[in-house]
N, C-alpha and C. Protein backbone atom coordinates (compact mmCIF):
# COMPACT_ATOMS: atom_id res chain seq x y z
N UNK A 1 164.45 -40.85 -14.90
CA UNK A 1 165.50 -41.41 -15.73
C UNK A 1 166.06 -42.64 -15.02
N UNK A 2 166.43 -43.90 -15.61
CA UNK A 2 167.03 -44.77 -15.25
C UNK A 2 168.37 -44.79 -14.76
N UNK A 3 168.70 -45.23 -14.10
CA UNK A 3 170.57 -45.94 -13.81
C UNK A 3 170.55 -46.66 -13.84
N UNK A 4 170.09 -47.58 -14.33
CA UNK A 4 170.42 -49.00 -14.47
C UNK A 4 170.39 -49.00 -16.01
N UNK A 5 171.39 -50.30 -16.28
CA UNK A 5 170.96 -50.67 -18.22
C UNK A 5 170.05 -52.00 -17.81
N UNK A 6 168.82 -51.92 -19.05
CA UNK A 6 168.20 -52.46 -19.03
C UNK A 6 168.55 -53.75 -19.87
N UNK A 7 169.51 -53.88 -20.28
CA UNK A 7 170.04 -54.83 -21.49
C UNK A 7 171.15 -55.33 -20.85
N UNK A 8 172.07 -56.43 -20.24
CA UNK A 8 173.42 -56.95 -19.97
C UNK A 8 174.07 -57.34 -21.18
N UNK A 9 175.39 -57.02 -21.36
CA UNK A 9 175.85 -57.50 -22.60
C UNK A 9 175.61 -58.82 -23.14
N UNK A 10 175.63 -59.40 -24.37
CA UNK A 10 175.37 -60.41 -24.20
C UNK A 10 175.81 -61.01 -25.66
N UNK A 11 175.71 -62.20 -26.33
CA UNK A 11 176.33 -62.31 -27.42
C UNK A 11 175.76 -61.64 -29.26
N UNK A 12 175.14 -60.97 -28.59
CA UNK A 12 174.32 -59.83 -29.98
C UNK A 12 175.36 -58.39 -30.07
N UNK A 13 176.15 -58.03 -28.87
CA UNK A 13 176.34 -56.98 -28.85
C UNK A 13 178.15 -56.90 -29.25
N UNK A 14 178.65 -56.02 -29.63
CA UNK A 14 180.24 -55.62 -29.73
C UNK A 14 180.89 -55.71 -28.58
N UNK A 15 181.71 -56.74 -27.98
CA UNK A 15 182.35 -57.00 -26.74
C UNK A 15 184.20 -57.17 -27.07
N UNK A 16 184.53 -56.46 -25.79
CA UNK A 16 185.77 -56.62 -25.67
C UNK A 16 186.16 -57.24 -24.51
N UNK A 17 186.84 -58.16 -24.58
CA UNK A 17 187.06 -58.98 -22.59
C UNK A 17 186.15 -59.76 -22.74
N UNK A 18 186.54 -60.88 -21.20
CA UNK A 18 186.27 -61.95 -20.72
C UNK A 18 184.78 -62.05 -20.48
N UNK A 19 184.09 -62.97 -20.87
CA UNK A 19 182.48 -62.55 -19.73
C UNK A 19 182.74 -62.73 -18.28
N UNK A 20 183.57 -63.70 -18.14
CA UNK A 20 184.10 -63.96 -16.98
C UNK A 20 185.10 -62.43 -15.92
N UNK A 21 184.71 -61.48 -16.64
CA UNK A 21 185.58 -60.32 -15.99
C UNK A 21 184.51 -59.70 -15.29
N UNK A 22 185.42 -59.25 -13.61
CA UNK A 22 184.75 -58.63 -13.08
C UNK A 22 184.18 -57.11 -12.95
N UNK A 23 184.26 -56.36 -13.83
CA UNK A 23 184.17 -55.26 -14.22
C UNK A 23 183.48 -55.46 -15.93
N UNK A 24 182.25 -54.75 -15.84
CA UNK A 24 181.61 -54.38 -16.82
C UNK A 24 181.33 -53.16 -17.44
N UNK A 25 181.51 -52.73 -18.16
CA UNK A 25 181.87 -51.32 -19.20
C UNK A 25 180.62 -51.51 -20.55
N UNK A 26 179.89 -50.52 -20.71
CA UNK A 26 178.64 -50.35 -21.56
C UNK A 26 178.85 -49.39 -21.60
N UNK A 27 179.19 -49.08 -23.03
CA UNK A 27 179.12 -47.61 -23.64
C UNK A 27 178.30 -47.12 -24.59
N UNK A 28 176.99 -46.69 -24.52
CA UNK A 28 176.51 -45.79 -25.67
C UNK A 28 177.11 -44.48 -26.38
N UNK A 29 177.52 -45.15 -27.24
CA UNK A 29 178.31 -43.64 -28.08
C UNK A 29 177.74 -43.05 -29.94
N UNK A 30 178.06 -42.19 -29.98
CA UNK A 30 177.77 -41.87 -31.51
C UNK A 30 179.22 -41.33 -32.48
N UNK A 31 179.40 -41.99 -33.22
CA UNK A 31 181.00 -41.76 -34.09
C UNK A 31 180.75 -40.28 -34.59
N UNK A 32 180.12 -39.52 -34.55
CA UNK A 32 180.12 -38.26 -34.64
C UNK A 32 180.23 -37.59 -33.60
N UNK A 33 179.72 -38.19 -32.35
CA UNK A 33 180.32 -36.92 -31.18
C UNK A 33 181.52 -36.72 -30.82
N UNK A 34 182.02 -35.64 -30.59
CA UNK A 34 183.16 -35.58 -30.16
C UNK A 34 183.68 -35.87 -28.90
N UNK A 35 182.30 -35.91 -27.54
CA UNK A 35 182.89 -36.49 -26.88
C UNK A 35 182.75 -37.86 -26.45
N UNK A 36 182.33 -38.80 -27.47
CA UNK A 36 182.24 -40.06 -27.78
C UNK A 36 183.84 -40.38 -28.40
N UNK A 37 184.52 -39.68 -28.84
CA UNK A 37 185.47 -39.55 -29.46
C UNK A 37 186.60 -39.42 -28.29
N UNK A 38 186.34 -38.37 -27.47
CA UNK A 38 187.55 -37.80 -26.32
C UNK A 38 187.32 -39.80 -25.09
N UNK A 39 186.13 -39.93 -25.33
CA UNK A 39 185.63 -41.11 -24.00
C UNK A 39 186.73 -42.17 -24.88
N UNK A 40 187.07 -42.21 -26.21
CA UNK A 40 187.33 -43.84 -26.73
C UNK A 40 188.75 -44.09 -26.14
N UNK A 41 189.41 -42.70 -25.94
CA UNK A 41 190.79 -42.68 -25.31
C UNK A 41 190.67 -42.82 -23.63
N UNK A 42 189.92 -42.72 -23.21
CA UNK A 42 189.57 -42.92 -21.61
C UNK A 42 189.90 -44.78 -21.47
N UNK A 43 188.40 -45.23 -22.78
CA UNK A 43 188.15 -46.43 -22.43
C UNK A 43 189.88 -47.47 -22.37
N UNK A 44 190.18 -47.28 -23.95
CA UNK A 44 191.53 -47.62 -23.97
C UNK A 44 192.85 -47.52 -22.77
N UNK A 45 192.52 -46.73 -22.35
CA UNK A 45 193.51 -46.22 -21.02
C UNK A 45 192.83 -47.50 -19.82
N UNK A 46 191.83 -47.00 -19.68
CA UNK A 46 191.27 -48.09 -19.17
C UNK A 46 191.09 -49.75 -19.09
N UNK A 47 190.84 -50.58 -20.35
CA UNK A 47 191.25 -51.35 -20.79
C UNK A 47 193.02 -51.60 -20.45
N UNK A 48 193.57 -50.88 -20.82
CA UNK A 48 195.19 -51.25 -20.36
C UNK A 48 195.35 -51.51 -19.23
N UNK A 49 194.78 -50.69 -18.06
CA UNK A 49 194.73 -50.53 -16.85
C UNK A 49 194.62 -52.03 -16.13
N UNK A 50 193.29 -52.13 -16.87
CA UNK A 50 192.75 -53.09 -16.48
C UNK A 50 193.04 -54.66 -16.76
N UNK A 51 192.94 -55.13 -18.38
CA UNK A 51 193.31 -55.80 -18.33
C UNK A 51 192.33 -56.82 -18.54
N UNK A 52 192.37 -58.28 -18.08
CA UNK A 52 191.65 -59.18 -18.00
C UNK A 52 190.42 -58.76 -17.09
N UNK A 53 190.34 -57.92 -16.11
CA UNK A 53 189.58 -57.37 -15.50
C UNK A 53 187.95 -57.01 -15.67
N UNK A 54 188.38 -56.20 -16.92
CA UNK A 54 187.46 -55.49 -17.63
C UNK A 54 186.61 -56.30 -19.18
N UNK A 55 185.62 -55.86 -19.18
CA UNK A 55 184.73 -56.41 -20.26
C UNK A 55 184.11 -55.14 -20.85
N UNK A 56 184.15 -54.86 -21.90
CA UNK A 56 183.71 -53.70 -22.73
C UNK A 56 182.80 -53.69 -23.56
N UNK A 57 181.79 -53.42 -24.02
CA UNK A 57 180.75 -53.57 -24.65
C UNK A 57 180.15 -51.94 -25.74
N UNK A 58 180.27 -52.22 -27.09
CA UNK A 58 180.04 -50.52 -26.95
C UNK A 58 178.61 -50.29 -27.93
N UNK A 59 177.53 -50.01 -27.97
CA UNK A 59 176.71 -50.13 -28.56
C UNK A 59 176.21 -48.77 -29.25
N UNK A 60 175.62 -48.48 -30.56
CA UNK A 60 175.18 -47.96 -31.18
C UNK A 60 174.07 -46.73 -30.38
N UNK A 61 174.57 -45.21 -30.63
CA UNK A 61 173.49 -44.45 -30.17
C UNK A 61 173.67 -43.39 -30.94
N UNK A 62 173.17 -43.68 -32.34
CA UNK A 62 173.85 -42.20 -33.20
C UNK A 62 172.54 -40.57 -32.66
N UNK A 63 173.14 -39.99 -32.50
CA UNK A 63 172.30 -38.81 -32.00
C UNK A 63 171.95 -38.15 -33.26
N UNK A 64 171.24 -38.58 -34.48
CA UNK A 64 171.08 -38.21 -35.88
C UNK A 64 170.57 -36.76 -35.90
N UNK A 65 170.03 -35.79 -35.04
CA UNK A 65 169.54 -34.39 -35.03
C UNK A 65 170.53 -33.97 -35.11
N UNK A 66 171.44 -34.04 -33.98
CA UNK A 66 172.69 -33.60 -33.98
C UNK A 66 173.97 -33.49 -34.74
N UNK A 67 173.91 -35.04 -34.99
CA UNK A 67 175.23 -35.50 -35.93
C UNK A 67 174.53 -36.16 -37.27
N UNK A 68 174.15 -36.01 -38.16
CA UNK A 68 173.76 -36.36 -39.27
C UNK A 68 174.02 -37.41 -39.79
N UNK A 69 175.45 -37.58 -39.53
CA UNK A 69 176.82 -38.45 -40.21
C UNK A 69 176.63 -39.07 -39.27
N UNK A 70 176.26 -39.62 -38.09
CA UNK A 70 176.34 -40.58 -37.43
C UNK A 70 175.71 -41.94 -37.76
N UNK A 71 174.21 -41.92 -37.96
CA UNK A 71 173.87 -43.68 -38.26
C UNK A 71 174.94 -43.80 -39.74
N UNK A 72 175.61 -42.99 -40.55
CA UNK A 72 175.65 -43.38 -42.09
C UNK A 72 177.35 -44.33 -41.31
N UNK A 73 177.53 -43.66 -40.72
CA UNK A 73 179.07 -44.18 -39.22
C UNK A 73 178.77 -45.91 -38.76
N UNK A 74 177.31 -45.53 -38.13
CA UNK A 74 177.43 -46.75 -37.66
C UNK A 74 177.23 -47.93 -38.40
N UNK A 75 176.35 -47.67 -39.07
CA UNK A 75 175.77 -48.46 -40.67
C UNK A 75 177.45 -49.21 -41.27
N UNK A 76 178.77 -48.08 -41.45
CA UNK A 76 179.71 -48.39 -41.96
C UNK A 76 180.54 -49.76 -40.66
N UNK A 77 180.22 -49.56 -39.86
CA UNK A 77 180.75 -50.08 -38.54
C UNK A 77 180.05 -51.42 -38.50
N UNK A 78 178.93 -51.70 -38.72
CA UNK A 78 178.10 -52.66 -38.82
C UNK A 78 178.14 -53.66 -40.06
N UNK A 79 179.15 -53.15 -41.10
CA UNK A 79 179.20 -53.35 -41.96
C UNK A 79 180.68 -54.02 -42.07
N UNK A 80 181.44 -53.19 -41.31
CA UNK A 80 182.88 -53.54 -40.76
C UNK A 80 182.74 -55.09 -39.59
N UNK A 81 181.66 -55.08 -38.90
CA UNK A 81 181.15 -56.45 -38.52
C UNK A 81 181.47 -57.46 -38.72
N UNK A 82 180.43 -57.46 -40.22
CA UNK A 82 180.44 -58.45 -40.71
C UNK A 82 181.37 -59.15 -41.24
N UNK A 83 182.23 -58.65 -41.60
CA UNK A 83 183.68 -58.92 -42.29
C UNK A 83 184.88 -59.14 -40.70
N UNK A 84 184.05 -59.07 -39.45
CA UNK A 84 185.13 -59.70 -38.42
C UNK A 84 186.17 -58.38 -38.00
N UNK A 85 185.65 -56.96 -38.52
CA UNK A 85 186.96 -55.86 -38.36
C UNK A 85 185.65 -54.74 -37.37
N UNK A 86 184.74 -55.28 -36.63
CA UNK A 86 184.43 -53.73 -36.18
C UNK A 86 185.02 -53.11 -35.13
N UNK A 87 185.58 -54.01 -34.19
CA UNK A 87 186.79 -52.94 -33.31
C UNK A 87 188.26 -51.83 -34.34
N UNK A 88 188.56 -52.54 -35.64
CA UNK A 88 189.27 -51.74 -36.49
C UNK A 88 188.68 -50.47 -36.81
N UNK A 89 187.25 -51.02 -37.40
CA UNK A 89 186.84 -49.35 -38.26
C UNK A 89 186.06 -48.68 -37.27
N UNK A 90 185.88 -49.00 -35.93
CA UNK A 90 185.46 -48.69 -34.59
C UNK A 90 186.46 -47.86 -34.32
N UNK A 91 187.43 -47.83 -34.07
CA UNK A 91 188.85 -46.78 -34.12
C UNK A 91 188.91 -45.86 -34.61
N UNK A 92 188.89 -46.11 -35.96
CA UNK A 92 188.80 -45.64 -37.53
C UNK A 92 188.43 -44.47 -37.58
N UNK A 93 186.73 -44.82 -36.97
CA UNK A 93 185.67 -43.64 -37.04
C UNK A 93 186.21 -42.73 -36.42
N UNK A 94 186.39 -43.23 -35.10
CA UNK A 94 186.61 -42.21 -33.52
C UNK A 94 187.92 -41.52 -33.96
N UNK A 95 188.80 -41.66 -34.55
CA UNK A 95 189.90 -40.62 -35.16
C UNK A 95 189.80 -39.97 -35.83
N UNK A 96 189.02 -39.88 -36.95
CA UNK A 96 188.27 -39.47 -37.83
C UNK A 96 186.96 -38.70 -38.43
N UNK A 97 186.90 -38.40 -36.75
CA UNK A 97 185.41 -37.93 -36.58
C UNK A 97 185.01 -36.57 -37.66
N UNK A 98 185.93 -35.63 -38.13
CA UNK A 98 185.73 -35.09 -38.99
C UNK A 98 186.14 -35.21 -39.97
N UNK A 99 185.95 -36.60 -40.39
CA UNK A 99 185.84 -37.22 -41.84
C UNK A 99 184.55 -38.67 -42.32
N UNK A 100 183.50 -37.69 -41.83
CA UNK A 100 182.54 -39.30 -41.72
C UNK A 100 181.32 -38.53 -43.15
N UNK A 101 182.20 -37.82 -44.31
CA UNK A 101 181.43 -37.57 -45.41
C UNK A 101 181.18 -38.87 -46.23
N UNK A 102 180.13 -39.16 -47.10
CA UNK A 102 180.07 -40.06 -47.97
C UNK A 102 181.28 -40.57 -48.37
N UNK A 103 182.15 -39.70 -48.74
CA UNK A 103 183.31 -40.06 -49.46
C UNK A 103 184.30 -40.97 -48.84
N UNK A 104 184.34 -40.02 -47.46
CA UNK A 104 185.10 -40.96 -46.71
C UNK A 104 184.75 -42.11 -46.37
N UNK A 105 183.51 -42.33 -45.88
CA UNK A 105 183.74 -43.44 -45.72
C UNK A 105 183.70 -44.81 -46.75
N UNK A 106 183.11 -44.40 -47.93
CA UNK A 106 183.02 -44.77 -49.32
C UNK A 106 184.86 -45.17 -49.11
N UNK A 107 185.70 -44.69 -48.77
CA UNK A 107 187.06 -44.96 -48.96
C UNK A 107 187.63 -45.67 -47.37
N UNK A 108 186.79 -45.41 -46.07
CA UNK A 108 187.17 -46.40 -45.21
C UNK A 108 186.60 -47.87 -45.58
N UNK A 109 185.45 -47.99 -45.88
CA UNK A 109 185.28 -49.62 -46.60
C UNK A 109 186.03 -50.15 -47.70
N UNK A 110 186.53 -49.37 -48.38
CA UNK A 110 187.45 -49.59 -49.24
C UNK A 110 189.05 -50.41 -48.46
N UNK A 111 189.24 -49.28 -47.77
CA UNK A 111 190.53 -49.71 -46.88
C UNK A 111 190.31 -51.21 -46.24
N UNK A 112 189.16 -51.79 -46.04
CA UNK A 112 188.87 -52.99 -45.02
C UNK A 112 188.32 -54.02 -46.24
N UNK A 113 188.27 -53.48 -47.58
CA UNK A 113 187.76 -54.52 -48.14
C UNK A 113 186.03 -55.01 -48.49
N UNK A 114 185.67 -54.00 -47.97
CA UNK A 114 184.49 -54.15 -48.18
C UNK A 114 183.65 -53.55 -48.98
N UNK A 115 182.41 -54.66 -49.66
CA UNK A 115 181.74 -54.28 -50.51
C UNK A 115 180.84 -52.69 -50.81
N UNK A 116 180.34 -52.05 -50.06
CA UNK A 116 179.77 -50.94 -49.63
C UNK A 116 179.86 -50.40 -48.20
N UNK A 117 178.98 -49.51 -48.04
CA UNK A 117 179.47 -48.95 -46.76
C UNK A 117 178.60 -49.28 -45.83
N UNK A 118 177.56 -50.44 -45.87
CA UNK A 118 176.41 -50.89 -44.94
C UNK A 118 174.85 -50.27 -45.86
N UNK A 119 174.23 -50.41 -44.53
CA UNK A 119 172.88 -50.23 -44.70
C UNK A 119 171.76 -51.48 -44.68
N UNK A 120 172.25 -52.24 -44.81
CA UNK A 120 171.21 -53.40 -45.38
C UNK A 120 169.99 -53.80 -43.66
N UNK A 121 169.37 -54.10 -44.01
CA UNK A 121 168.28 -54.44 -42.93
C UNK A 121 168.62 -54.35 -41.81
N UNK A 122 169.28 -55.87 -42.02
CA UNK A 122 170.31 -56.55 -40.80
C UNK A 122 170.45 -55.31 -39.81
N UNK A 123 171.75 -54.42 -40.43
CA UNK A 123 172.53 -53.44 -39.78
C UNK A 123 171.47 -52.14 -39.04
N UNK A 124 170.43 -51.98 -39.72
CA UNK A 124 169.82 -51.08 -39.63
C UNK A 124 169.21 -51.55 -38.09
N UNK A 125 168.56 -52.67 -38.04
CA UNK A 125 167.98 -53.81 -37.05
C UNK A 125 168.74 -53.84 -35.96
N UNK A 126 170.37 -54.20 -35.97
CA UNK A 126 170.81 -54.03 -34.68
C UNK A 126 171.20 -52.57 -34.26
N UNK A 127 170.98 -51.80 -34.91
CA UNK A 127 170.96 -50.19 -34.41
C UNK A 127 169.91 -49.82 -33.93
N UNK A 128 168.82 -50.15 -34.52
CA UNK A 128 167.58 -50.21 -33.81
C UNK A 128 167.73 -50.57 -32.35
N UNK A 129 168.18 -51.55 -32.29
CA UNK A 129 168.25 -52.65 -31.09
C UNK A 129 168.67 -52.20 -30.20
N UNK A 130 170.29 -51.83 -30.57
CA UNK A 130 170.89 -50.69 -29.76
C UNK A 130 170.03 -49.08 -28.97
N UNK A 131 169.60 -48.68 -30.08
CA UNK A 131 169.04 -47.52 -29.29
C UNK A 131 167.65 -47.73 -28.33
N UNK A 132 166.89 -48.84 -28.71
CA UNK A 132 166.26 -49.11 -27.86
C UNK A 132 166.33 -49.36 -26.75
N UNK A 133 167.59 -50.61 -26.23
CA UNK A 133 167.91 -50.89 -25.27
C UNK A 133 168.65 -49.34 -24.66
N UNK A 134 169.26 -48.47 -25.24
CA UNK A 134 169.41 -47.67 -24.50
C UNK A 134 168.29 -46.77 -23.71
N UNK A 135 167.22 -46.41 -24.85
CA UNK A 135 166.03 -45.39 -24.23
C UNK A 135 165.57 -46.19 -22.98
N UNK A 136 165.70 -47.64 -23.09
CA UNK A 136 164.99 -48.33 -22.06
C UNK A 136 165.71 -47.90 -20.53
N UNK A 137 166.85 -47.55 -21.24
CA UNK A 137 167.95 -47.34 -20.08
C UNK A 137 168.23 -46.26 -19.11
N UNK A 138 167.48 -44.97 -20.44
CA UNK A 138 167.78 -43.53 -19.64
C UNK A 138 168.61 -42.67 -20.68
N UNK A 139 169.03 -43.74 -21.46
CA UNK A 139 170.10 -42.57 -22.38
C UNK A 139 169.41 -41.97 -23.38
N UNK A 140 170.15 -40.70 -23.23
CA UNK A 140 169.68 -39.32 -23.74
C UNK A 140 170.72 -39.21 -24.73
N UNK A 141 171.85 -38.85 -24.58
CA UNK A 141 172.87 -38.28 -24.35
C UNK A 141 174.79 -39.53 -24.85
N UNK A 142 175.18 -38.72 -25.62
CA UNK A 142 176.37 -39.57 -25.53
C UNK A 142 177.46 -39.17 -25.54
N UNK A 143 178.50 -39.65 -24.53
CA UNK A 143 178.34 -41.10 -24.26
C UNK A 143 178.12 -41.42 -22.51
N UNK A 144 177.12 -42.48 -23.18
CA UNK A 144 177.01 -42.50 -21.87
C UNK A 144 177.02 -44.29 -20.96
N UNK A 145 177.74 -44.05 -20.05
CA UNK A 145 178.35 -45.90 -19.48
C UNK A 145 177.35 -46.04 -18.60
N UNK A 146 177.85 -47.36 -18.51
CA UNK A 146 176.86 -47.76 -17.59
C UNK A 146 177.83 -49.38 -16.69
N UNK A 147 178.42 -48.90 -15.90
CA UNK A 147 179.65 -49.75 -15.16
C UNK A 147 178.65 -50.74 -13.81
N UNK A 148 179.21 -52.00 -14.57
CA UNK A 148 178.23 -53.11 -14.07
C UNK A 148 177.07 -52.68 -13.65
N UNK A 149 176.29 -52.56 -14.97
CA UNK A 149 175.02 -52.24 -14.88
C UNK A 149 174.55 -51.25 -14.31
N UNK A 150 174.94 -50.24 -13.70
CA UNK A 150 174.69 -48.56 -13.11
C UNK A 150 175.16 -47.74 -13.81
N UNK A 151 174.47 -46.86 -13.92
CA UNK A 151 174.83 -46.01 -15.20
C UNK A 151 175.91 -44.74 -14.08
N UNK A 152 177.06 -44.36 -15.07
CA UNK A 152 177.81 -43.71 -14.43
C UNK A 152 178.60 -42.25 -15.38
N UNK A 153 178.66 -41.33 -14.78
CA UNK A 153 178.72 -40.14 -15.27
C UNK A 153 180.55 -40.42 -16.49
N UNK A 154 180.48 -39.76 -17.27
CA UNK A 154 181.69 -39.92 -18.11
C UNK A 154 182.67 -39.26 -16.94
N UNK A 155 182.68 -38.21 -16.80
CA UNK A 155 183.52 -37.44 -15.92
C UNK A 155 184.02 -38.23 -14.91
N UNK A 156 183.18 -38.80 -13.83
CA UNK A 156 183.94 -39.71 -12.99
C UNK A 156 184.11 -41.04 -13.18
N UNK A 157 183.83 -41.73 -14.45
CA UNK A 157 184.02 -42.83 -14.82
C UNK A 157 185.60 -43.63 -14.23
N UNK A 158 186.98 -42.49 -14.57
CA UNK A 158 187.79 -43.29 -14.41
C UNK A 158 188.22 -43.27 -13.38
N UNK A 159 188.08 -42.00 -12.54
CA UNK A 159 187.86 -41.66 -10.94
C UNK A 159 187.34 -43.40 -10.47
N UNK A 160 185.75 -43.40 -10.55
CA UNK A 160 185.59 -44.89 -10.27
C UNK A 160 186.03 -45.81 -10.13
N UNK A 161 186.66 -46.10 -11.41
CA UNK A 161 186.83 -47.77 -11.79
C UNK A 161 188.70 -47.57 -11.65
N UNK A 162 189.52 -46.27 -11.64
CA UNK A 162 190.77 -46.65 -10.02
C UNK A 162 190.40 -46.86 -8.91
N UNK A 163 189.41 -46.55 -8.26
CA UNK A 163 189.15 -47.10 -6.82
C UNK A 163 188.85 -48.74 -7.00
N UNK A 164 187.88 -49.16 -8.03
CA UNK A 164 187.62 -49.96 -8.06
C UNK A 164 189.02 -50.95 -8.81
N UNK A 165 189.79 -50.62 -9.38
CA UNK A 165 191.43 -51.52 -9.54
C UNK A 165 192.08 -51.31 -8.29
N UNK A 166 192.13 -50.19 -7.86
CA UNK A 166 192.71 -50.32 -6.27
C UNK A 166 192.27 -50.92 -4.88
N UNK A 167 191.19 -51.25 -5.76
CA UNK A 167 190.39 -51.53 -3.74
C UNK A 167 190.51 -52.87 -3.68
């Protein structure tokens, strides 16, 4: 299995922060897991923490055996994109995790204005993209980071990156 990401963020991908920040954050997650869900409140904590510091990146890894409702999630998210809102319905999801039925989200694109709930090539293409660059990576499993480019356990993630604001 890899520790390293094989992909650096770059301008294809969902970024939060500076490129210029010294701390890098890569998250493979799926809007159906739950603990993709428990990690989004870590990251946020984190992000505050941090600050200009930090650069966040969160890419597409729906675990579809598992979570069913997940690509129909990200598809909606990708879709939320395009319209300039996917850190909004990026939230959205992760609060919501047991509400990612047709319906709902048929009524979260609604809330943002948007025409349907995704799907089109495009979207399908950078999910693709996403999970590739992850398998390339090692990921199994979500969620899973990968802090300046080394892949790093969720559990000690924030353990880490306080030593690394403190040091």
């Amino acid at each position: 299995m890899s520790n390293s990401l094989s992909r650096p963020p770059n301008g294809d991908d969902h970024v939060q922060g500076s490129s210029g920040a010294p701390i890098t954050l890569v998250e493979y997650g799926d809007y159906a897991d739950p603990d993709t869900g428990r990690a989004f409140e870590v990251v946020e904590r984190l992000q505050l923490h941090l600050g200009d510091r930090l650069r966040f990146a969160f890419r597409h890894f729906p675990l579809v055996d598992a979570h069913p409702r997940a690509m129909p999630a990200a598809l909606l998210a990708e879709a939320a994109a395009d319209a300039g809102a996917f850190w909004s319905m990026h939230a959205l999801l992760l609060a919501h995790q047991d509400r990612l039925e047709d319906e709902d989200l048929q009524r979260y694109a609604q809330q943002f204005g948007l025409p349907d709930t995704g799907g089109n090539r495009v979207h399908y293409q950078r999910i693709d993209r996403d999970l590739a660059s992850g398998r390339a990576s090692g990921v199994t499993d979500t969620p899973t980071f990968f802090l300046n480019g080394l892949r790093q356990e969720a559990d000690t993630l924030t353990a880490t990156l306080g030593k690394v604001r403190n040091g």
